[in-house]
C-alpha atoms as a PDB file:
ATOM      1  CA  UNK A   1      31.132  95.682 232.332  1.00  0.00           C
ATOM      2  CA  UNK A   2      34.211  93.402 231.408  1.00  0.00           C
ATOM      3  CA  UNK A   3      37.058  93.651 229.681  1.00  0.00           C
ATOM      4  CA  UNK A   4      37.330  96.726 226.788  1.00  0.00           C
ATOM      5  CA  UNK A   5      37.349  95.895 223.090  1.00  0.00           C
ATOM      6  CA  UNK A   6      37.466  99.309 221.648  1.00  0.00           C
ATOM      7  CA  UNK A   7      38.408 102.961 223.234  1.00  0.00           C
ATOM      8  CA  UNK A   8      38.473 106.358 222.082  1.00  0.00           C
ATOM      9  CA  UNK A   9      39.586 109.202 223.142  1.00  0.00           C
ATOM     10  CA  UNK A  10      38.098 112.710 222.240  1.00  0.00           C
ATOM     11  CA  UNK A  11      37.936 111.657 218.853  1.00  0.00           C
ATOM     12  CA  UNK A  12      37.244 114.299 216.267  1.00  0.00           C
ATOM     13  CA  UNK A  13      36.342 113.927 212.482  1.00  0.00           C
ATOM     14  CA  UNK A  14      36.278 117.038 210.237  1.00  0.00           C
ATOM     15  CA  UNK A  15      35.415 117.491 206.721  1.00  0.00           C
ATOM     16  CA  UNK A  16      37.009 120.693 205.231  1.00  0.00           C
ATOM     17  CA  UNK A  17      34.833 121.454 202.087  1.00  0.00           C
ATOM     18  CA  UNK A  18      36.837 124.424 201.397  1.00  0.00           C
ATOM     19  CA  UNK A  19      34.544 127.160 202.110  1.00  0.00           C
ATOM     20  CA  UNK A  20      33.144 125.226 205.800  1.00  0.00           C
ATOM     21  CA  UNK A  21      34.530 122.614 208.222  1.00  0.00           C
ATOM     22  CA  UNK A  22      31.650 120.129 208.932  1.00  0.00           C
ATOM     23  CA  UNK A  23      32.194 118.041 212.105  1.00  0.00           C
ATOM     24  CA  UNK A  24      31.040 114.880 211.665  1.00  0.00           C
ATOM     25  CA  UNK A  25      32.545 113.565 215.032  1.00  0.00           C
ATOM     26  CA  UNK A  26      32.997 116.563 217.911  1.00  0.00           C
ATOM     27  CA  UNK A  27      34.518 114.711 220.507  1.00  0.00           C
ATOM     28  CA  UNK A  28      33.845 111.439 221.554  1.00  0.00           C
ATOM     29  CA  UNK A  29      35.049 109.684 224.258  1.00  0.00           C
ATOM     30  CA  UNK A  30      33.829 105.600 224.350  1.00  0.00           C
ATOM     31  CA  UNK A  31      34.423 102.245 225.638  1.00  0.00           C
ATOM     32  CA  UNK A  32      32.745  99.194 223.996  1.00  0.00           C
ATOM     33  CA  UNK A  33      33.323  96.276 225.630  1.00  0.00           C
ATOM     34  CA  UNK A  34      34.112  92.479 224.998  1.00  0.00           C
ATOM     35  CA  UNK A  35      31.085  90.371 224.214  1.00  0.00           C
ATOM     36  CA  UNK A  36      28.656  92.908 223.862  1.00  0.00           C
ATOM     37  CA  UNK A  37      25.707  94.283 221.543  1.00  0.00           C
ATOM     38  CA  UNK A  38      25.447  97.554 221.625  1.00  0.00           C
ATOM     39  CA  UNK A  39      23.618  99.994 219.417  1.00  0.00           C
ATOM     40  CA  UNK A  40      24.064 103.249 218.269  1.00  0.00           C
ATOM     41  CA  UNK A  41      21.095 105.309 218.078  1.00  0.00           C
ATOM     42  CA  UNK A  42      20.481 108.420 216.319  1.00  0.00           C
ATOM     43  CA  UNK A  43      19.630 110.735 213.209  1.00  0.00           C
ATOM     44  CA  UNK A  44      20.970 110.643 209.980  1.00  0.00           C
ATOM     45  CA  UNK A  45      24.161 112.994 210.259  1.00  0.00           C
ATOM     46  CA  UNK A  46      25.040 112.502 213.862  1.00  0.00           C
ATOM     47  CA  UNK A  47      28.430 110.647 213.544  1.00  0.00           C
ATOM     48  CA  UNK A  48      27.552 107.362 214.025  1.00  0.00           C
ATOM     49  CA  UNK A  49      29.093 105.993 210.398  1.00  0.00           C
ATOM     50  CA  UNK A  50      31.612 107.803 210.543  1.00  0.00           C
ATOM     51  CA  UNK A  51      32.668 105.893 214.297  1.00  0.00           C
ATOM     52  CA  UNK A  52      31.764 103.052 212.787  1.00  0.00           C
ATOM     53  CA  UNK A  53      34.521 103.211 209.539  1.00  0.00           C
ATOM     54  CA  UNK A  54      36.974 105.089 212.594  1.00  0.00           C
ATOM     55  CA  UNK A  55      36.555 101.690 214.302  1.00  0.00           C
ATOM     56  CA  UNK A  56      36.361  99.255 212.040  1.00  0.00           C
ATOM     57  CA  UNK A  57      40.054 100.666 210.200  1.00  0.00           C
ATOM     58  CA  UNK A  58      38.372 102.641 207.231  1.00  0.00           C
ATOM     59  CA  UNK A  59      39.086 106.083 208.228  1.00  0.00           C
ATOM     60  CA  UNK A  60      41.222 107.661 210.328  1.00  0.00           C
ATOM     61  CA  UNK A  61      40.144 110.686 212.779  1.00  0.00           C
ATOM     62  CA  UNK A  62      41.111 113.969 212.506  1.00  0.00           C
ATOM     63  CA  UNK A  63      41.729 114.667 215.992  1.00  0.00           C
ATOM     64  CA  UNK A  64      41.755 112.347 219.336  1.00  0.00           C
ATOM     65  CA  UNK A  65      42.979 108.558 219.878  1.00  0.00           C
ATOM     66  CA  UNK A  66      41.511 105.277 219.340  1.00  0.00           C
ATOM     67  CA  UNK A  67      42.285 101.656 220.770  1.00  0.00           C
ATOM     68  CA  UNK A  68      41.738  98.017 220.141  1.00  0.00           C
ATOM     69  CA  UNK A  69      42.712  96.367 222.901  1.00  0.00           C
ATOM     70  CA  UNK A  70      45.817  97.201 223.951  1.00  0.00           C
ATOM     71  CA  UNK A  71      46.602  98.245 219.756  1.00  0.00           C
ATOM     72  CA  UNK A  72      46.401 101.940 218.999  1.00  0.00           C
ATOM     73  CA  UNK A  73      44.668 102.642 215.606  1.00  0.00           C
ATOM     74  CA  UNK A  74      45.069 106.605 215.650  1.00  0.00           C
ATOM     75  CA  UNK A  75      47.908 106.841 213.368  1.00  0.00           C
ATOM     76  CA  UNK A  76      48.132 103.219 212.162  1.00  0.00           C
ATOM     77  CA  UNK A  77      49.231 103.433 208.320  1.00  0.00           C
ATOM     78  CA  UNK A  78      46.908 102.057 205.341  1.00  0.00           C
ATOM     79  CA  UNK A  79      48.361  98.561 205.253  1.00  0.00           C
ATOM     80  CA  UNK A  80      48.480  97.997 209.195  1.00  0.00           C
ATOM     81  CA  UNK A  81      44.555  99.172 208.925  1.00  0.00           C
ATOM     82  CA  UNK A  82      43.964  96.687 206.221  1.00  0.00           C
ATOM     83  CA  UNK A  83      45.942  93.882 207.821  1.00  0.00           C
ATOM     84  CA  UNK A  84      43.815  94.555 211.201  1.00  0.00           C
ATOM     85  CA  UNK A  85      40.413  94.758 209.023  1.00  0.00           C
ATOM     86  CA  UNK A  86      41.441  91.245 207.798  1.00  0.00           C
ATOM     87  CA  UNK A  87      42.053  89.728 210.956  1.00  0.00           C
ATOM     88  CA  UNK A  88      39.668  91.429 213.513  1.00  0.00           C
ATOM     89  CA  UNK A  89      36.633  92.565 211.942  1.00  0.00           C
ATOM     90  CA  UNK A  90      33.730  91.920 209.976  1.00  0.00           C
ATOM     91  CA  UNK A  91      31.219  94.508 207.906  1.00  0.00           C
ATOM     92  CA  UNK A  92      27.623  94.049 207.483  1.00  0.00           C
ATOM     93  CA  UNK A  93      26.275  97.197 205.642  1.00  0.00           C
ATOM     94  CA  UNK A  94      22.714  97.989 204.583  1.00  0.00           C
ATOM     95  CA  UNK A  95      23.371  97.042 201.163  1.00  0.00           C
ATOM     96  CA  UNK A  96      24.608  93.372 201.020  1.00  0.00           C
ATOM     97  CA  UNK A  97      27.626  93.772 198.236  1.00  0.00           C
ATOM     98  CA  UNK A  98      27.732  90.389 197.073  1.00  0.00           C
ATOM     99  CA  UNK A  99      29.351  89.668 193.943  1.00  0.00           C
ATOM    100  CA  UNK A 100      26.095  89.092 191.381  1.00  0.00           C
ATOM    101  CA  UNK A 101      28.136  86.109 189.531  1.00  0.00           C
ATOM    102  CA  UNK A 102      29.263  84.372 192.644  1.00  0.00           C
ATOM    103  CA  UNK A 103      27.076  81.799 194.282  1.00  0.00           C
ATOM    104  CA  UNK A 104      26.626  82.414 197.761  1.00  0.00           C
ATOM    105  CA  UNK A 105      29.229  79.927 199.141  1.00  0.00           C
ATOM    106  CA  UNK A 106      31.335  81.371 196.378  1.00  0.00           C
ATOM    107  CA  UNK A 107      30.932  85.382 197.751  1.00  0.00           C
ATOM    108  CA  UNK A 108      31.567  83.157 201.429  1.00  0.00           C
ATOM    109  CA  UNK A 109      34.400  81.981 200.028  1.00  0.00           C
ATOM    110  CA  UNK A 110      35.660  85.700 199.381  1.00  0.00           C
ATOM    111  CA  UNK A 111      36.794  86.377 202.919  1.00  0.00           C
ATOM    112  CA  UNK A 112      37.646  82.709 203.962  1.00  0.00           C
ATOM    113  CA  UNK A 113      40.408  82.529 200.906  1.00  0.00           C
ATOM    114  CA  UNK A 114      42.565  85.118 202.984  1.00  0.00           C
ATOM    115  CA  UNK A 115      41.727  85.003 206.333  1.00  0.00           C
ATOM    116  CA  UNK A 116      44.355  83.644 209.268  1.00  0.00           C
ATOM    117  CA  UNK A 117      41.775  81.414 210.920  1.00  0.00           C
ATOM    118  CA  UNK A 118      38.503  81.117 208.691  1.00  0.00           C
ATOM    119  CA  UNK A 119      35.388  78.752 208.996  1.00  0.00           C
ATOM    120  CA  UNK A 120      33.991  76.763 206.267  1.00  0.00           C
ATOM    121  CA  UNK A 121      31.883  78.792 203.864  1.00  0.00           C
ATOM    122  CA  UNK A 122      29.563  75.629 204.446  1.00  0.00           C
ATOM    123  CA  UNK A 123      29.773  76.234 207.863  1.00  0.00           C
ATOM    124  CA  UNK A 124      29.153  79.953 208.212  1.00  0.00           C
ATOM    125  CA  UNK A 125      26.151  79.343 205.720  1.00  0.00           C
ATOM    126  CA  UNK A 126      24.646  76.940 207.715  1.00  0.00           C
ATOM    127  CA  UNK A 127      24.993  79.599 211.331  1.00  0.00           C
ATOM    128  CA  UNK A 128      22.809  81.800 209.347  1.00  0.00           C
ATOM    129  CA  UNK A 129      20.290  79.537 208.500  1.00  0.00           C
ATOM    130  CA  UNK A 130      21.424  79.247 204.671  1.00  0.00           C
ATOM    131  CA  UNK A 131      22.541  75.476 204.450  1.00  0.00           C
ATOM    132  CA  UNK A 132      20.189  74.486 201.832  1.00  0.00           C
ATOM    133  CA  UNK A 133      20.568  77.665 199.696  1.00  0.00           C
ATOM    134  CA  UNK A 134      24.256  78.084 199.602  1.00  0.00           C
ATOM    135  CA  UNK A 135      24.668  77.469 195.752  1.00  0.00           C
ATOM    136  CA  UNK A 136      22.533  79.958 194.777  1.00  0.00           C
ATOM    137  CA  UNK A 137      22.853  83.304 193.639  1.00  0.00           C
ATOM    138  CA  UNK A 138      22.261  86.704 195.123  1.00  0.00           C
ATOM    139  CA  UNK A 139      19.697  87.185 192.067  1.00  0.00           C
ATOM    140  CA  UNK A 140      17.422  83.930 193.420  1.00  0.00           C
ATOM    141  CA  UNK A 141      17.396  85.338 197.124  1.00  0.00           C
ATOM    142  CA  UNK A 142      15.258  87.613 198.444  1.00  0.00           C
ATOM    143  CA  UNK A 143      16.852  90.727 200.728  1.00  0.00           C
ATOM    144  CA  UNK A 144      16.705  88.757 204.110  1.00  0.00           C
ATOM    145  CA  UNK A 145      18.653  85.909 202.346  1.00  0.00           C
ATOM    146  CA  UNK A 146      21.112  88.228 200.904  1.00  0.00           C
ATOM    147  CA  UNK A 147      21.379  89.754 204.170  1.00  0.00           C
ATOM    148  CA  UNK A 148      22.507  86.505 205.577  1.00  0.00           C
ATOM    149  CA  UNK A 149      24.532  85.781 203.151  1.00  0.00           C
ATOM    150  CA  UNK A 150      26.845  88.940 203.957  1.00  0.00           C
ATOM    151  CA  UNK A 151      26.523  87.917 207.432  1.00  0.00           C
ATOM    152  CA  UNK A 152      27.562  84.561 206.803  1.00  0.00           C
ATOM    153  CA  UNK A 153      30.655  86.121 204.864  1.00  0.00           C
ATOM    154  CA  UNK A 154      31.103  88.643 207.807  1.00  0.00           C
ATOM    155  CA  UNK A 155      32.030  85.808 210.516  1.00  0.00           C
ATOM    156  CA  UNK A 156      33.466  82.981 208.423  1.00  0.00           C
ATOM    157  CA  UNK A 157      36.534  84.777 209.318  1.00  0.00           C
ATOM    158  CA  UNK A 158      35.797  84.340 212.958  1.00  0.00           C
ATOM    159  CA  UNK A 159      36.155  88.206 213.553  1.00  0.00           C
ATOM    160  CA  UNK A 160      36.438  89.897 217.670  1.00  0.00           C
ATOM    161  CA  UNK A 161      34.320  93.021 215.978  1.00  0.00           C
ATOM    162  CA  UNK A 162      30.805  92.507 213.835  1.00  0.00           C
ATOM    163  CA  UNK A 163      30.108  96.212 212.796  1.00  0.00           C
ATOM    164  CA  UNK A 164      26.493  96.568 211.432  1.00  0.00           C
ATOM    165  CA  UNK A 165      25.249  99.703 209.680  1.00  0.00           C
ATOM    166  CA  UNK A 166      21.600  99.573 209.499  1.00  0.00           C
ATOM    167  CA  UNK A 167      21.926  96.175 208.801  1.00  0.00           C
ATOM    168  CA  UNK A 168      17.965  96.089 208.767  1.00  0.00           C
ATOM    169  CA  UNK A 169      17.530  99.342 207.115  1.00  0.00           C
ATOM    170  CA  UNK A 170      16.661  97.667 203.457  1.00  0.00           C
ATOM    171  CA  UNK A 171      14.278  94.804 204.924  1.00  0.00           C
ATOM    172  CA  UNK A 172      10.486  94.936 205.977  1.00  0.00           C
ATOM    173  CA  UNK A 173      10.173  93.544 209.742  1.00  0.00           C
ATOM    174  CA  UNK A 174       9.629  90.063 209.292  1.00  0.00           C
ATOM    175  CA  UNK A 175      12.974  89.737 207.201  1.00  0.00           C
ATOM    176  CA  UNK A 176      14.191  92.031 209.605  1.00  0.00           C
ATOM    177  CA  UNK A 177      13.469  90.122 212.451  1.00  0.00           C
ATOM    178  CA  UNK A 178      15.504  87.324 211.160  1.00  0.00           C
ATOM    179  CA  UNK A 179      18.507  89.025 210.419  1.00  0.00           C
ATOM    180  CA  UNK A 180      18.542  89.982 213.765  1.00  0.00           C
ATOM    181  CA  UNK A 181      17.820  86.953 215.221  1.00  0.00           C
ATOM    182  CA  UNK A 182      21.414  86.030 213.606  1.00  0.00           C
ATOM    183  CA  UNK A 183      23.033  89.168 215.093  1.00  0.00           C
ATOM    184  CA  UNK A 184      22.005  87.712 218.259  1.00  0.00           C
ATOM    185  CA  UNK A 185      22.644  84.403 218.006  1.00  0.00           C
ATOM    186  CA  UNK A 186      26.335  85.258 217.168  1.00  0.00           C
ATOM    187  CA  UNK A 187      26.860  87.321 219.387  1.00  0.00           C
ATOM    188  CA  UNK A 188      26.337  84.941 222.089  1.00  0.00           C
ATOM    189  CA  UNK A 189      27.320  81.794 220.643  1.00  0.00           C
ATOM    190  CA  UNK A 190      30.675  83.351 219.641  1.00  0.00           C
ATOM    191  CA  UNK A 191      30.845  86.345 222.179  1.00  0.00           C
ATOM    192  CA  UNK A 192      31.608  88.164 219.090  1.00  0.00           C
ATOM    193  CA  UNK A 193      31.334  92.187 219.993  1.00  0.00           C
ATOM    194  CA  UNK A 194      28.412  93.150 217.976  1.00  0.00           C
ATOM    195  CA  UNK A 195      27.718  96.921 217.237  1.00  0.00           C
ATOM    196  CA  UNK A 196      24.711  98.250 215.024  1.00  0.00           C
ATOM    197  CA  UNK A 197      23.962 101.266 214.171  1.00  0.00           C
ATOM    198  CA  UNK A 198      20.293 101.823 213.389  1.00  0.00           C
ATOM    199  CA  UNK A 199      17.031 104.820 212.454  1.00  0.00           C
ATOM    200  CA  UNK A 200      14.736 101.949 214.286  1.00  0.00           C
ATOM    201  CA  UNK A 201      14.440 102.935 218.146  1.00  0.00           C
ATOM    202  CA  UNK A 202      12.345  99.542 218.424  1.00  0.00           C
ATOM    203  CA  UNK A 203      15.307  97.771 218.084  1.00  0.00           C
ATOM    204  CA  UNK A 204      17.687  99.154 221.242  1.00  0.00           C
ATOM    205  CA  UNK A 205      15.499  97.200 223.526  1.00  0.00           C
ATOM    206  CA  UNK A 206      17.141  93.762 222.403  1.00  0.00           C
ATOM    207  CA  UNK A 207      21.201  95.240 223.134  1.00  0.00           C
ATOM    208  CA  UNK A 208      23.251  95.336 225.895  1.00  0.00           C
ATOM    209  CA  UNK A 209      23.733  98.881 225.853  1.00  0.00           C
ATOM    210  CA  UNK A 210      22.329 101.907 224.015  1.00  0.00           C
ATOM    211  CA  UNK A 211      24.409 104.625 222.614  1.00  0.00           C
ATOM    212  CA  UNK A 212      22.869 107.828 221.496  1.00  0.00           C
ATOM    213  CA  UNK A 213      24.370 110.534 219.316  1.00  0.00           C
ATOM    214  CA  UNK A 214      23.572 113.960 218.319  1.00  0.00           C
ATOM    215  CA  UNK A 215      25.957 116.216 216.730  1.00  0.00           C
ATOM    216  CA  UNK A 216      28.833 114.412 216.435  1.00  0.00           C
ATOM    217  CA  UNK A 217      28.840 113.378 220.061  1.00  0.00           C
ATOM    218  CA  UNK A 218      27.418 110.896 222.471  1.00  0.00           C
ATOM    219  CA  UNK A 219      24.303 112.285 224.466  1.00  0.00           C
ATOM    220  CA  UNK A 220      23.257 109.541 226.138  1.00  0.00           C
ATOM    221  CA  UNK A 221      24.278 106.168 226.929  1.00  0.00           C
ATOM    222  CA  UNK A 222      21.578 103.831 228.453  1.00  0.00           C
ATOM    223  CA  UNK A 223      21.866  99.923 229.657  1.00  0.00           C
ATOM    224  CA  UNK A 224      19.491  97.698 229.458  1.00  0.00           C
ATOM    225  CA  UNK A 225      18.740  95.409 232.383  1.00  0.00           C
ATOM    226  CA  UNK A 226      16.077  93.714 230.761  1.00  0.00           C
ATOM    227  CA  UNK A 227      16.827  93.023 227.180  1.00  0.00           C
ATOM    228  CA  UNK A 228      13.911  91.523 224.392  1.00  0.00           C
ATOM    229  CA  UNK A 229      14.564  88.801 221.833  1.00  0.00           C
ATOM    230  CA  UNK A 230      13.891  90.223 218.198  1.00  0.00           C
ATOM    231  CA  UNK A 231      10.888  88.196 217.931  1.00  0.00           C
ATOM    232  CA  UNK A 232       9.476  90.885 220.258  1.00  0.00           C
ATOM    233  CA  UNK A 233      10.819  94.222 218.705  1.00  0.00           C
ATOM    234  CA  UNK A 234       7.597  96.097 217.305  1.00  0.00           C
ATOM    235  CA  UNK A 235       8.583  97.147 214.088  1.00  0.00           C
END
């Protein structure tokens, strides 16, 4: 499958509420690899946020080990975590969180201001289709534009990781469609590792592979030797 990206190790999360201890993660072991789209497939409550914000640097597990590369994130302190988010990784969650005030180049312009190695707010903008629409604001865009927008900010800072969660999940399916579209196209024209979580089975048949969680662990993992273009997902 190529070269690994990420790695975990019988990876654990538990949240102690006092009076239970809810396992959100029961042991996961996982290799994601370079270049690839993979999505995570699964209920609501199964663990696959809370791998998500384990991989991505925003939480730490409670048990188990985890590894970029050859870098070991399992007991990484707060400010390595942030300096790896900032170099490595970019977010796309199901609610854009773009700054109402800021045009769109402007919330762009956000991520590129203090990343090592950005792209052009212009630049990323125009990747996702936005070239035309880049001094507007969040409040003149519809959803699917808004989307973009995040995605646009997501990759200006050239990242090795894209981590989606339910990227799609606020969008009807022709909006949809398109922000998928730019998943894909990223994804291959950068070879950016692209994972997205998602409640829409429809859209596993466009990824590389398909990982499926119940219970806080993986219960299937399925690849896909004949993958679909968005424009062919039935919503």
């Amino acid at each position: 499958m190529g070269e690994v990206i990420f790695r975990t190790e019988g990876i654990t999360k538990v949240y102690d509420t006092g009076e239970v201890k809810v396992y959100a993660l029961a042991g996961v072991d996982l290799e994601l690899y370079k270049g690839e789209l993979t999505v995570l497939l699964g209920p609501s409550g199964s663990g696959k946020s809370t791998l998500l914000n384990i991989l991505g640097g925003l939480d730490h597990a409670t048990e188990g080990r985890v590894w970029f590369g050859d870098t070991e994130l399992t007991n990484m302190s707060n400010r390595g975590l942030t300096r790896y988010r900032r170099d490595h990784v970019g977010f796309v969650f199901q609610f854009y969180n773009l700054v109402p005030s800021l045009t769109a180049r402007e919330n762009v312009q956000l991520v590129t201001d203090v990343s090592p190695d950005p792209m052009p707010a212009e630049e990323a903008l125009g990747l996702v289709g936005l070239g035309k629409r880049m001094d507007h604001f969040p409040s003149e865009m519809s959803g699917g534009e808004q989307q973009r927008v995040a995605i646009a900010r997501a990759i200006a800072k050239r990242p090795q990781i894209l981590l989606c969660d339910e990227p799609t999940g606020a969008l009807d399916s022709t909006t949809g469609v398109q922000v998928l579209e730019v998943l894909r196209d990223i994804n291959e024209r950068f070879g950016t590792t692209t994972v997205v979580i998602t409640h829409n089975a429809s859209i596993q048949r466009m990824a590389h592979r398909v990982i499926f969680f119940q219970d806080g662990k993986i219960s299937e993992v399925k690849v896909n030797d004949n993958r679909i273009a968005p424009s062919e997902i039935a919503w």
